[in-house]
C-alpha atoms as a PDB file:
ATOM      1  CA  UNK A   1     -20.267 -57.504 -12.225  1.00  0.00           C
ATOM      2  CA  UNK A   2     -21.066 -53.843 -13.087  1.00  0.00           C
ATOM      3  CA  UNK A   3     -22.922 -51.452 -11.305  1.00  0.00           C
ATOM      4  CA  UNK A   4     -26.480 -49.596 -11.874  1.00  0.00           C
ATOM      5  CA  UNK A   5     -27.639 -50.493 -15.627  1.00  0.00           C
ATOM      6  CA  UNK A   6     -27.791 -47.054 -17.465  1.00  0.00           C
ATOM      7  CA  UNK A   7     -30.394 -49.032 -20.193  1.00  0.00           C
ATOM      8  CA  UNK A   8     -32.334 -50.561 -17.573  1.00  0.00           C
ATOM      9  CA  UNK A   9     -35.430 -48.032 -17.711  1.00  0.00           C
ATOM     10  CA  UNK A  10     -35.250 -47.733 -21.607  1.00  0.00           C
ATOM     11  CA  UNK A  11     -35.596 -51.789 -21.713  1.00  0.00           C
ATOM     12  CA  UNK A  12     -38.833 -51.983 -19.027  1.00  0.00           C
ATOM     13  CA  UNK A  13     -40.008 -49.555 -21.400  1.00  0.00           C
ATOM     14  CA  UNK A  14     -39.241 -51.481 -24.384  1.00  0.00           C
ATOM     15  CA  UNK A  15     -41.061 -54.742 -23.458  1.00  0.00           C
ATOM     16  CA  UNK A  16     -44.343 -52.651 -22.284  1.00  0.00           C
ATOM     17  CA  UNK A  17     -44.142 -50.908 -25.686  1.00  0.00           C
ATOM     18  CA  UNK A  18     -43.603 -54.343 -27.315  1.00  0.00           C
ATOM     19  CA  UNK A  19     -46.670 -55.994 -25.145  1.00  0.00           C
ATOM     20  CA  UNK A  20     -48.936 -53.370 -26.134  1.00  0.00           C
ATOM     21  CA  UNK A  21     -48.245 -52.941 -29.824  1.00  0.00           C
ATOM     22  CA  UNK A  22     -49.340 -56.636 -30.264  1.00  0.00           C
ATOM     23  CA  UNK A  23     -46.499 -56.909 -33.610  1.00  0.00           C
ATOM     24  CA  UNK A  24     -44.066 -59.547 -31.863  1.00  0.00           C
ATOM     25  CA  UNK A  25     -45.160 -62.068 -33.732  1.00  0.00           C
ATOM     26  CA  UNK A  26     -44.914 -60.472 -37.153  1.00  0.00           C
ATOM     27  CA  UNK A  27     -41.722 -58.891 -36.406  1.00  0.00           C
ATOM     28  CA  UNK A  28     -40.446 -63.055 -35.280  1.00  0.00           C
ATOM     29  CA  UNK A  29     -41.607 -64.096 -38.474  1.00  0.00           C
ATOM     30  CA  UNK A  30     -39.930 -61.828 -40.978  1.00  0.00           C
ATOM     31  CA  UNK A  31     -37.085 -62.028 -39.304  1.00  0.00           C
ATOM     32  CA  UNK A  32     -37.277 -66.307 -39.712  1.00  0.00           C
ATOM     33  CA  UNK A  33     -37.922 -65.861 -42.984  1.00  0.00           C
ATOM     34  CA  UNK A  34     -34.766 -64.117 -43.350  1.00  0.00           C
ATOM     35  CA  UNK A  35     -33.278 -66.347 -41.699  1.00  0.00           C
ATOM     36  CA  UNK A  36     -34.407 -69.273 -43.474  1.00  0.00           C
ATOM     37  CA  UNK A  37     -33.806 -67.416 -46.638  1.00  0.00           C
ATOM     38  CA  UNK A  38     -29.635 -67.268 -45.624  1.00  0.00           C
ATOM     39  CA  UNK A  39     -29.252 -70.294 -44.096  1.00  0.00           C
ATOM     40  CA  UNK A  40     -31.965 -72.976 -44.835  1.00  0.00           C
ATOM     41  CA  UNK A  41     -34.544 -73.931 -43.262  1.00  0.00           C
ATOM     42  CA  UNK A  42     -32.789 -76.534 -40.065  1.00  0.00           C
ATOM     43  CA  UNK A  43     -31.923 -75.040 -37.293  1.00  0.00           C
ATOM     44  CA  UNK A  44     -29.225 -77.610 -36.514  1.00  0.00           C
ATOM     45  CA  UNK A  45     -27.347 -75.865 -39.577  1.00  0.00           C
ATOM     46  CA  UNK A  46     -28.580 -72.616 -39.093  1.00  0.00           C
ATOM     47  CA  UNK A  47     -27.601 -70.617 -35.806  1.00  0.00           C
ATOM     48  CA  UNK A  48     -29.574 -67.994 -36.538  1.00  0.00           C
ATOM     49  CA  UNK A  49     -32.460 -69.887 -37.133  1.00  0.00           C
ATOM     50  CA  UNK A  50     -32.036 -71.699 -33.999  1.00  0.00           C
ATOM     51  CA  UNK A  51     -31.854 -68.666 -31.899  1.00  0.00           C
ATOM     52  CA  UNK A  52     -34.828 -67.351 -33.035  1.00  0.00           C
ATOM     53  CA  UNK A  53     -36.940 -70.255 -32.667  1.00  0.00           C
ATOM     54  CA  UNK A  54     -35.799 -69.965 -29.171  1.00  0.00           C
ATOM     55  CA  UNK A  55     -36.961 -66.582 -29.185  1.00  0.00           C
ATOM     56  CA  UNK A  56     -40.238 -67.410 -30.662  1.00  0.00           C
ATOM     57  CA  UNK A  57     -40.989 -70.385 -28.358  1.00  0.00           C
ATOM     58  CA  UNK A  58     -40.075 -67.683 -25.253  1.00  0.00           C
ATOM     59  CA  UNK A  59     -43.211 -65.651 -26.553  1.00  0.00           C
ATOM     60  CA  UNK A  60     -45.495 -68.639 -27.347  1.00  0.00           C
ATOM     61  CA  UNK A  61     -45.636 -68.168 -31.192  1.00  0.00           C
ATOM     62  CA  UNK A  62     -47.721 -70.472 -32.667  1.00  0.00           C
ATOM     63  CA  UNK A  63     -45.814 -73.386 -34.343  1.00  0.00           C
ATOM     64  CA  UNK A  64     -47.784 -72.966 -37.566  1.00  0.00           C
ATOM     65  CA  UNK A  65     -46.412 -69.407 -37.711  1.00  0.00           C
ATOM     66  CA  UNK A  66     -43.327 -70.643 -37.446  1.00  0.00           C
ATOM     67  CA  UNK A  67     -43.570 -73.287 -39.988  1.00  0.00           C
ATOM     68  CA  UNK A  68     -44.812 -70.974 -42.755  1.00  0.00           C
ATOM     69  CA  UNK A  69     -42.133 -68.158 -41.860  1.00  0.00           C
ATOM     70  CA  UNK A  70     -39.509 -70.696 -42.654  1.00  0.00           C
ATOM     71  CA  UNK A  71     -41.353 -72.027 -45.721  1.00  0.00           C
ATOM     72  CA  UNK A  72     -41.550 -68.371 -47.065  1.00  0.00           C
ATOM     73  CA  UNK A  73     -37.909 -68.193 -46.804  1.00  0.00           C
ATOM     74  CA  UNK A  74     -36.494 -71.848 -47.904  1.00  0.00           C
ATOM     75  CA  UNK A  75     -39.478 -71.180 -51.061  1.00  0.00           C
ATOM     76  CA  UNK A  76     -41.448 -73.935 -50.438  1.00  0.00           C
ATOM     77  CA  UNK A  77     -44.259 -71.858 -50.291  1.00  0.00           C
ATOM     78  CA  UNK A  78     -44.798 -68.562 -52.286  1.00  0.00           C
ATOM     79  CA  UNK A  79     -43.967 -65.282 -50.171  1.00  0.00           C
ATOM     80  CA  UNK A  80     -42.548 -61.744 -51.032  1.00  0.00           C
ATOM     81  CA  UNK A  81     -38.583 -60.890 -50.585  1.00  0.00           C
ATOM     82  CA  UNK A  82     -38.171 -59.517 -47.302  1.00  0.00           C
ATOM     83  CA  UNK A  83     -35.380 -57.609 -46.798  1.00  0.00           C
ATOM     84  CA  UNK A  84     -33.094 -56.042 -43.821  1.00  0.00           C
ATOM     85  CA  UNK A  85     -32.409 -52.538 -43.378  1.00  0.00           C
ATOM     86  CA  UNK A  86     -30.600 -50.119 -40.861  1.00  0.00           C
ATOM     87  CA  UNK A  87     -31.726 -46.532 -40.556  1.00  0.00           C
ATOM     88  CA  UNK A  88     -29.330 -43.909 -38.856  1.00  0.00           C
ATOM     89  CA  UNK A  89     -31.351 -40.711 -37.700  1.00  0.00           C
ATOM     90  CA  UNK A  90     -31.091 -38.376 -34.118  1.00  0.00           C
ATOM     91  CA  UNK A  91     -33.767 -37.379 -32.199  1.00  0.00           C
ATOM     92  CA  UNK A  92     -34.605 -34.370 -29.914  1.00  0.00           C
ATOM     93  CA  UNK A  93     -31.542 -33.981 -27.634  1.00  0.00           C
ATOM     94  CA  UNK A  94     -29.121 -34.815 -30.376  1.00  0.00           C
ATOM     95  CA  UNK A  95     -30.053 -38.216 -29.494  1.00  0.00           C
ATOM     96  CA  UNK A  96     -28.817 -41.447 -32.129  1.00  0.00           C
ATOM     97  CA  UNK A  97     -30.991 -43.648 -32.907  1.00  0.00           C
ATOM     98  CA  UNK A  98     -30.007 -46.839 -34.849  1.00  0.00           C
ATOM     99  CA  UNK A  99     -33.241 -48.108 -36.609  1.00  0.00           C
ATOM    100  CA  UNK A 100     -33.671 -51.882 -37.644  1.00  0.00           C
ATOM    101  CA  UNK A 101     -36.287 -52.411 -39.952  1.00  0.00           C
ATOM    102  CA  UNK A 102     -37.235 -55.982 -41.635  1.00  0.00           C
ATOM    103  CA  UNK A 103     -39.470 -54.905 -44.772  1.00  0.00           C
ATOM    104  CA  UNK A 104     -41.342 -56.099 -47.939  1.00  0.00           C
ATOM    105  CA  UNK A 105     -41.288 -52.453 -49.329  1.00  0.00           C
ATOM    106  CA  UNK A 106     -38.559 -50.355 -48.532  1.00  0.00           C
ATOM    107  CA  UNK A 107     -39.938 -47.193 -50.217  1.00  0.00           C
ATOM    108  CA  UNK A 108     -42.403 -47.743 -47.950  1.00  0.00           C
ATOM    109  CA  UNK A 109     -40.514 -48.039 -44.525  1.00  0.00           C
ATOM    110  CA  UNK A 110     -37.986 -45.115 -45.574  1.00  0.00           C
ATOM    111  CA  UNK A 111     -41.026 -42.862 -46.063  1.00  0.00           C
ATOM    112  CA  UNK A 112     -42.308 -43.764 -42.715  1.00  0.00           C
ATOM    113  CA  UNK A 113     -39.327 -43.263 -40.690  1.00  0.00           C
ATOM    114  CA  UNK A 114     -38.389 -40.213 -42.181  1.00  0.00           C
ATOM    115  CA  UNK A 115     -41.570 -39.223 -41.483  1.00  0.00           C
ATOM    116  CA  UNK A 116     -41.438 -40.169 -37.834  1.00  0.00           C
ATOM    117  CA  UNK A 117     -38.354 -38.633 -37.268  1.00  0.00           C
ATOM    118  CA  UNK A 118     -39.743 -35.098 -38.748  1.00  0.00           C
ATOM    119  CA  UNK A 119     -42.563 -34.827 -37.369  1.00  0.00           C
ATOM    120  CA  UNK A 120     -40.947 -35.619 -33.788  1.00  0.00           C
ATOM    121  CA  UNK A 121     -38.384 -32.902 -33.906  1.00  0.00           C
ATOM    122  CA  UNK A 122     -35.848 -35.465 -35.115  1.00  0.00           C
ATOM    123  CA  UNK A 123     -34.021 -35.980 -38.635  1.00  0.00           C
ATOM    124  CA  UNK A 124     -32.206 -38.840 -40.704  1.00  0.00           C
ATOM    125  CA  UNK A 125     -28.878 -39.312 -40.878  1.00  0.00           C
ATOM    126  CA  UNK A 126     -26.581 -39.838 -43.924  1.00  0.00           C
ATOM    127  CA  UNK A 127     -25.534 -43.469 -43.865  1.00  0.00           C
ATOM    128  CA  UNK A 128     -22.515 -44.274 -41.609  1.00  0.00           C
ATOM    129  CA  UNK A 129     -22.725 -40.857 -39.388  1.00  0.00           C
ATOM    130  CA  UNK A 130     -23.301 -42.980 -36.190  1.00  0.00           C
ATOM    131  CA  UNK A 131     -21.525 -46.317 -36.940  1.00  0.00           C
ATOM    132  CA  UNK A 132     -18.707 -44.579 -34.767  1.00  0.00           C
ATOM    133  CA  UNK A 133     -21.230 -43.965 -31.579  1.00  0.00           C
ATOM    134  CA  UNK A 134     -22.345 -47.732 -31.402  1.00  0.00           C
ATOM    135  CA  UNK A 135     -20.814 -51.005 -31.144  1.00  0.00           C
ATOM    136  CA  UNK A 136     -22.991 -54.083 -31.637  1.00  0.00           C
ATOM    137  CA  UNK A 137     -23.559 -56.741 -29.159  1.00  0.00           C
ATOM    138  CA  UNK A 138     -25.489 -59.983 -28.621  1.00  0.00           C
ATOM    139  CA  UNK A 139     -27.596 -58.652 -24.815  1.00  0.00           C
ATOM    140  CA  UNK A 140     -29.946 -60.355 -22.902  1.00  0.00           C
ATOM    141  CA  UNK A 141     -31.881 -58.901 -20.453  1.00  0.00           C
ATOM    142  CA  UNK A 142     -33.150 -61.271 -17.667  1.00  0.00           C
ATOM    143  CA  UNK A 143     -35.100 -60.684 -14.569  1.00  0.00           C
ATOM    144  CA  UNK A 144     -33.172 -60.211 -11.319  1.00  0.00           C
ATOM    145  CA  UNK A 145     -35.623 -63.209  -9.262  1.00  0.00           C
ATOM    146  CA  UNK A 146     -34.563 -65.604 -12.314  1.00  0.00           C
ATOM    147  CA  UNK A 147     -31.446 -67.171 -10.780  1.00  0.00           C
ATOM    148  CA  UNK A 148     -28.776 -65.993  -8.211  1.00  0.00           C
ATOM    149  CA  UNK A 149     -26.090 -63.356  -9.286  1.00  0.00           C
ATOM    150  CA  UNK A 150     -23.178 -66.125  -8.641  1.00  0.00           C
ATOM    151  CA  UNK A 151     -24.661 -68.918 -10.160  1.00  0.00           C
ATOM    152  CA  UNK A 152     -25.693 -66.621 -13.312  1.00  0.00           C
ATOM    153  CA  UNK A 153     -22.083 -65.467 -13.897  1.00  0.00           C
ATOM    154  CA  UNK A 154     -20.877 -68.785 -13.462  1.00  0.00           C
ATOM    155  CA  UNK A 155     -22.905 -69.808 -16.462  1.00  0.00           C
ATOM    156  CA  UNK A 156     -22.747 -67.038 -19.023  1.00  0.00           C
ATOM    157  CA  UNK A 157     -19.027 -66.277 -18.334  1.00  0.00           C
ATOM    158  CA  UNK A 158     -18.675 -69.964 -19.683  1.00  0.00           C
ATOM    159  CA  UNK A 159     -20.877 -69.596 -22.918  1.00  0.00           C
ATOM    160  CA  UNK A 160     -18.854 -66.730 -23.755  1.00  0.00           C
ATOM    161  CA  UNK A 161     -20.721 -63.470 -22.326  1.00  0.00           C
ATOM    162  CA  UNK A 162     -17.925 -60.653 -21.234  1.00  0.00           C
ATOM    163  CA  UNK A 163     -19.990 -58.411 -19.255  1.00  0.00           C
ATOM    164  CA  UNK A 164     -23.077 -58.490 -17.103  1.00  0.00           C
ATOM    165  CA  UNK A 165     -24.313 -55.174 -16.060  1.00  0.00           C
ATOM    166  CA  UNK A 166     -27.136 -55.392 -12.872  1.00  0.00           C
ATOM    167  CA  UNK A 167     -29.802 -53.129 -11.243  1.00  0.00           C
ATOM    168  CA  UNK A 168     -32.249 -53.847  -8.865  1.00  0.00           C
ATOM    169  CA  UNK A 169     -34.182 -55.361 -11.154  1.00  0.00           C
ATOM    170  CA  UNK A 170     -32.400 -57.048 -13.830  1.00  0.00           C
ATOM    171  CA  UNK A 171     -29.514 -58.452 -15.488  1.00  0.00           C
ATOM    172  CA  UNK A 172     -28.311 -57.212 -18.825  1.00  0.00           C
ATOM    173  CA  UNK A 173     -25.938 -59.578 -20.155  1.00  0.00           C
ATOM    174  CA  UNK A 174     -23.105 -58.730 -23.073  1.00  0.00           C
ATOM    175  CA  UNK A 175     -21.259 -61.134 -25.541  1.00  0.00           C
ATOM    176  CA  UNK A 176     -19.689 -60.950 -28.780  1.00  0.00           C
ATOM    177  CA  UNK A 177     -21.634 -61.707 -31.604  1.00  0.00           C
ATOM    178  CA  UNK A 178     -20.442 -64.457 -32.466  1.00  0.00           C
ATOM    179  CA  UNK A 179     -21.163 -66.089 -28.879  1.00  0.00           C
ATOM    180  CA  UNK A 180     -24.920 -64.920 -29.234  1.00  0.00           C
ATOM    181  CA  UNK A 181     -26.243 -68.630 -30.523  1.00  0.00           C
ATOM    182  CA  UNK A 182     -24.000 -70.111 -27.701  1.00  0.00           C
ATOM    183  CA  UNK A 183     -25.076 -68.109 -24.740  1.00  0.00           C
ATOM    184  CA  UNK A 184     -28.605 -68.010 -26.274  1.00  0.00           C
ATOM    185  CA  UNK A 185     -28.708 -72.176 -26.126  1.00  0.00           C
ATOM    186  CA  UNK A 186     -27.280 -72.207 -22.327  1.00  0.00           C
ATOM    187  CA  UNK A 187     -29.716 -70.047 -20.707  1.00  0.00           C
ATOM    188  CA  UNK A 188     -32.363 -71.962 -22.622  1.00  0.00           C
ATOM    189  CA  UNK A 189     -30.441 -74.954 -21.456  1.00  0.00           C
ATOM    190  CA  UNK A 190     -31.004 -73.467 -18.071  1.00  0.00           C
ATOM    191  CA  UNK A 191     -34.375 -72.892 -18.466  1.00  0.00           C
ATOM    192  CA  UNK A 192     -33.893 -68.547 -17.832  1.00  0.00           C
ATOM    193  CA  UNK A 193     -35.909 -67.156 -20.493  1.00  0.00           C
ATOM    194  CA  UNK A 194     -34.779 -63.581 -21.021  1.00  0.00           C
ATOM    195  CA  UNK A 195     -37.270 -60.957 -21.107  1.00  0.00           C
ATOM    196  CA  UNK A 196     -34.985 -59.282 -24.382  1.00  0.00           C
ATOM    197  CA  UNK A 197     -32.533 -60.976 -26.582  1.00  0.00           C
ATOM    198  CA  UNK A 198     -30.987 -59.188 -29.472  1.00  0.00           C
ATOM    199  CA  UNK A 199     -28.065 -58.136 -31.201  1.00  0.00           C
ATOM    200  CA  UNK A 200     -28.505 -54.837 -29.898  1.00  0.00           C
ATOM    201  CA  UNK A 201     -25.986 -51.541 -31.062  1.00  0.00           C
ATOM    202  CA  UNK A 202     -24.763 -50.472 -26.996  1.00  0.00           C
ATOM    203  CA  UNK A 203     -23.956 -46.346 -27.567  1.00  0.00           C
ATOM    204  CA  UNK A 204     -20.026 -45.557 -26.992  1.00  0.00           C
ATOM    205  CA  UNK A 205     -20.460 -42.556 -25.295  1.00  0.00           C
ATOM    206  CA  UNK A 206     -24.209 -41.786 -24.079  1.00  0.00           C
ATOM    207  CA  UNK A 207     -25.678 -38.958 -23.675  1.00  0.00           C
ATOM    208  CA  UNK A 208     -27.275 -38.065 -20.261  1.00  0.00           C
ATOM    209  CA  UNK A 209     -30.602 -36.186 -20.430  1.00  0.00           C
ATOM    210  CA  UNK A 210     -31.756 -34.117 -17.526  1.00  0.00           C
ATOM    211  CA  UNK A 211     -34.440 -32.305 -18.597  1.00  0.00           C
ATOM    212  CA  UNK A 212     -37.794 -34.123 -18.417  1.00  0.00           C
ATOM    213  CA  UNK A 213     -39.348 -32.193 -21.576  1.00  0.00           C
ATOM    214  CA  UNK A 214     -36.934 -33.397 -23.454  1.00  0.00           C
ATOM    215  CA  UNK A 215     -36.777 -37.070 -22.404  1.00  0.00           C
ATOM    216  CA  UNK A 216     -40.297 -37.401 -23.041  1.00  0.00           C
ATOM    217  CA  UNK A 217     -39.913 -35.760 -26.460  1.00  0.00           C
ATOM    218  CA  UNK A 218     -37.388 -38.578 -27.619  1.00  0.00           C
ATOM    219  CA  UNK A 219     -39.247 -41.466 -25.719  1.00  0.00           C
ATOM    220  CA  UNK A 220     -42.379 -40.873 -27.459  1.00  0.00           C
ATOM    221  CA  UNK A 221     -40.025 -40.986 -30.328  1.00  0.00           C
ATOM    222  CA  UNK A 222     -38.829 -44.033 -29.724  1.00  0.00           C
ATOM    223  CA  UNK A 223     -42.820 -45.707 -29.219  1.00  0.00           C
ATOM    224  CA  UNK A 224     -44.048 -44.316 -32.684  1.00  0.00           C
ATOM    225  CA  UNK A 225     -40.639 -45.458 -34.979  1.00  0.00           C
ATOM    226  CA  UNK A 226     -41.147 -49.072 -32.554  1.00  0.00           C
ATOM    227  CA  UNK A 227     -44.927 -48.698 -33.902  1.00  0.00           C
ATOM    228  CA  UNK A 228     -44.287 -48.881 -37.217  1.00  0.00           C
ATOM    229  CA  UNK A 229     -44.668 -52.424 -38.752  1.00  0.00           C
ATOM    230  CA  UNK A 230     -41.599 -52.838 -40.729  1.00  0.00           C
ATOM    231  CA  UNK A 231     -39.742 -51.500 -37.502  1.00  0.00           C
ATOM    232  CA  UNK A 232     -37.825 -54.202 -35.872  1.00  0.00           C
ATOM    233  CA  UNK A 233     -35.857 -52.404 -32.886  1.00  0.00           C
ATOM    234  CA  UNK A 234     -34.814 -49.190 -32.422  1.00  0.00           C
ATOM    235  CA  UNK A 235     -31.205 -48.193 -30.375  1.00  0.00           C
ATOM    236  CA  UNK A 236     -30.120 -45.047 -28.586  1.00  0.00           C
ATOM    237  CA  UNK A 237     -27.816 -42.832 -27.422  1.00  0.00           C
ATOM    238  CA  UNK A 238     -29.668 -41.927 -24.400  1.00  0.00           C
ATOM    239  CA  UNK A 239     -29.077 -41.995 -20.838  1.00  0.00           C
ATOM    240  CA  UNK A 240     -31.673 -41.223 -18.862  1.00  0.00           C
ATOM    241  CA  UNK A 241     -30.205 -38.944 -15.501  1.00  0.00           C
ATOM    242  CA  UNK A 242     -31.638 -40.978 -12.134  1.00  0.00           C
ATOM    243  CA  UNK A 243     -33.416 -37.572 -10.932  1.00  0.00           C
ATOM    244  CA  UNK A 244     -36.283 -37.527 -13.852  1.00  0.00           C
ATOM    245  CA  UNK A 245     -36.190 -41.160 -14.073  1.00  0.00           C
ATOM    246  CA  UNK A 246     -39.406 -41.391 -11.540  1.00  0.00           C
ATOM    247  CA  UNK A 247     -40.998 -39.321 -13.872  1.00  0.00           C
ATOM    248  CA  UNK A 248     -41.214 -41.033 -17.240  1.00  0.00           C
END
């Protein structure tokens, strides 16, 4: 078990950010219909599709939702291509952001972010210029009152997780990618239902802001790129240092 969870605030962040910008839903859906789109439409044959029907049922997404975000993507009814894009950019700080976007227009969400990103004191990256500063994991975050720290290693350790980082809050549990579907079906199995659950990009070697101007700078950052509709999840290189961490 690892120590104090350097992405803990970021994450509590996250999922107010998420609650507020009332886009889970459509952000669930596209990605289905990706999903669906690769794969088929059962989620007995499709892992991927499985997962995120977990994920959907964790934030009570409709069913009929559901349905038509997998008929969009099998074609059995009429929908636009939807298509998966990463965005590399750094923000105030010399901060790296990874930037997962799920779109119907990509002219449209490249204009955006670049837009984000200039108007924020940050900049895009050429493609590839931070692939070396991430490395991309399946992580779940799950509350701390959820299930004993014992009985929770026990499980994920067996479904294939290789770290679990804690705080006094939370767990943030690590796997492989290809153990994402498996660990994803045992907690459900479990009945824990994570907070967060994504493939996320975890930064190599994070950098530790201490000044509070600047931290705020690259959070709010962070919120507007999240805002935007085609954005799916946004990934950084920042650490926040425990003496301004009271004060975002």
């Amino acid at each position: 078990m690892s120590g104090h969870s350097k992405w803990a605030t970021i994450k509590r962040h996250k999922s107010v950010v998420d609650a507020k910008r009332g886009k889970i839903f459509s952000v669930i859906a596209k990605e289905i219909t990706v999903a669906a789109s690769q794969g088929g439409g059962d989620p007995e044959m499709n892992p991927r599709l499985r997962t995120l029907l977990l994920k959907a049922r964790s934030v009570n997404m409709p069913g009929d939702n559901v349905d038509r975000a997998i008929k969009k993507g099998t074609g059995a009814i009429e929908g636009v291509l939807i298509e998966e894009l990463t965005y590399e950019g750094f923000a105030p700080g010399g901060i790296g952001l990874i930037i997962e976007v799920t779109t119907d227009n990509k002219n449209r969400s490249a204009s955006d972010v670049r837009s984000t990103l200039s108007k924020h004191g940050g900049n895009l990256a050429t493609p590839g210029a931070l692939a070396h500063q991430f490395h991309r994991v399946g992580q779940f975050i799950l509350d701390k009152n959820a299930i004993a720290e014992e009985v929770l290693m026990d499980l994920v350790l067996e479904a294939g997780a290789d770290d679990v980082v804690s705080d006094e809050h939370e767990y943030d549990i690590r796997c492989p990618i290809g153990a994402y579907d498996h660990l994803s079906h045992a907690l459900s199995q479990a009945g824990l239902k994570p907070s967060s659950s994504e493939l996320a990009y975890i930064p190599t070697a994070p950098i530790t802001l201490k000044e509070l101007d600047v931290a705020k700078k690259v959070i709010k950052l962070i919120d507007l790129m999240e805002a935007i509709e085609d954005v799916k999840a946004v990934h950084s290189s920042m650490e926040i240092d425990p003496s301004i961490a009271d004060q975002l």
